[in-house]
Protein backbone atom coordinates (compact mmCIF):
# COMPACT_ATOMS: atom_id res chain seq x y z
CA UNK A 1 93.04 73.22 -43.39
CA UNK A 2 93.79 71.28 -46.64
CA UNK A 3 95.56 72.88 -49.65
CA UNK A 4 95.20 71.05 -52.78
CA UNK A 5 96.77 70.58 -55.91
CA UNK A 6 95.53 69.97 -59.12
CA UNK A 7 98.53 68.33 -61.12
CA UNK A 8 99.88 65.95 -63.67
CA UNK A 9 102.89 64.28 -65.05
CA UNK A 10 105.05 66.33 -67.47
CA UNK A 11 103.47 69.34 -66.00
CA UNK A 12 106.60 71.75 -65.69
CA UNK A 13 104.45 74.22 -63.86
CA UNK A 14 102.76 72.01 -62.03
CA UNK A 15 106.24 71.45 -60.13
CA UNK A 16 106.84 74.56 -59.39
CA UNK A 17 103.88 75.22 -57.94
CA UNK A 18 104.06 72.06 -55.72
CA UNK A 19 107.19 73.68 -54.64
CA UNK A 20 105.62 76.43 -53.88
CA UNK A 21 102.67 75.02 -52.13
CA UNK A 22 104.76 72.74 -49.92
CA UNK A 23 107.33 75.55 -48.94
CA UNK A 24 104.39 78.30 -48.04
CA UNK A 25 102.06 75.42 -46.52
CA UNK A 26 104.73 73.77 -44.19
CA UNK A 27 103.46 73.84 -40.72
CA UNK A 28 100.03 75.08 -41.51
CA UNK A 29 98.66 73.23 -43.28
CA UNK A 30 97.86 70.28 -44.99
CA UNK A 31 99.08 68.98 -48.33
CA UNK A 32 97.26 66.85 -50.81
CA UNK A 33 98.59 66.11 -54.13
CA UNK A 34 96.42 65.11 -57.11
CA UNK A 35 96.55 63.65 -59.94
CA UNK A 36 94.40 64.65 -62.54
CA UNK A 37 95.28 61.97 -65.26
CA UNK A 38 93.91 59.62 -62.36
CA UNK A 39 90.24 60.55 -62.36
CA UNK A 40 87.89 61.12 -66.05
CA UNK A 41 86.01 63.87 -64.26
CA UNK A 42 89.04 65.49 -62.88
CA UNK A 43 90.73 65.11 -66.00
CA UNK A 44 87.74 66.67 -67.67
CA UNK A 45 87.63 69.42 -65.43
CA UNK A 46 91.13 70.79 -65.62
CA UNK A 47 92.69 69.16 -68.88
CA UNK A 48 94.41 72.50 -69.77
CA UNK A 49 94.21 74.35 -65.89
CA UNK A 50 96.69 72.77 -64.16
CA UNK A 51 97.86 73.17 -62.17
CA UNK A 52 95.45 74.59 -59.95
CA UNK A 53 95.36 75.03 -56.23
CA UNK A 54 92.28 75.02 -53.65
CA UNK A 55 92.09 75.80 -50.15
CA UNK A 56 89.70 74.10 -48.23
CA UNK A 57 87.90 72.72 -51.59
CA UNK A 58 87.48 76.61 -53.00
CA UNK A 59 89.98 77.38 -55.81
CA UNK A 60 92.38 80.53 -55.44
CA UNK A 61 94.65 80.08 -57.81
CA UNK A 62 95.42 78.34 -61.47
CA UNK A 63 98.46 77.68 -63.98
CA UNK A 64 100.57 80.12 -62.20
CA UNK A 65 101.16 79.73 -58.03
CA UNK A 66 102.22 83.31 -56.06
CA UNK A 67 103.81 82.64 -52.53
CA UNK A 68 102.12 85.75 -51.41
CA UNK A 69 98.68 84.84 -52.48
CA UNK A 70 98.67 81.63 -50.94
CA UNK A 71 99.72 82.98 -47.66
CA UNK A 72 97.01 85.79 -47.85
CA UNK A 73 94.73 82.90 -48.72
CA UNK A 74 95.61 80.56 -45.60
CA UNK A 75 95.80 83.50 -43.23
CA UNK A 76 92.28 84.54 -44.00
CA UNK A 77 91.08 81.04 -43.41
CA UNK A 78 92.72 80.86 -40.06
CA UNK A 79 90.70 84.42 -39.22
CA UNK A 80 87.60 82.61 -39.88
């Protein structure tokens, strides 16, 4: 499983959603981290989302990250 997210520099709450991500995600998952200022159609995408978080490629969550809703998201993907 692969939680991902959306982020770019001078994004305040784009770290403290990483913080989030990484604490909740720890040991079940993994991480990927990306930059959105690094790719046009990224950056074209989500300009004004970040940041944004998917699991598995399908987006759950945007601008702000909940600890609970990211654990209710990865438990239901390890149901399937």
């Amino acid at each position: 499983m692969i939680v991902t997210l959306y982020t770019r520099a001078g994004c305040h709450l784009c770290e403290v959603a990483r913080g989030v991500v990484e604490r909740v995600a720890a040991g079940r998952a993994e991480v990927e981290l990306v930059d959105i200022d690094t790719d046009p159609q990224l950056l074209e995408r989500y300009t004004v989302r970040v940041p944004v978080v998917a699991v598995d490629g399908r987006e759950i969550a945007e601008y702000e990250v909940d600890a609970a809703q990211l654990e209710a998201a990865l438990a239901g993907w390890r149901r399937r």
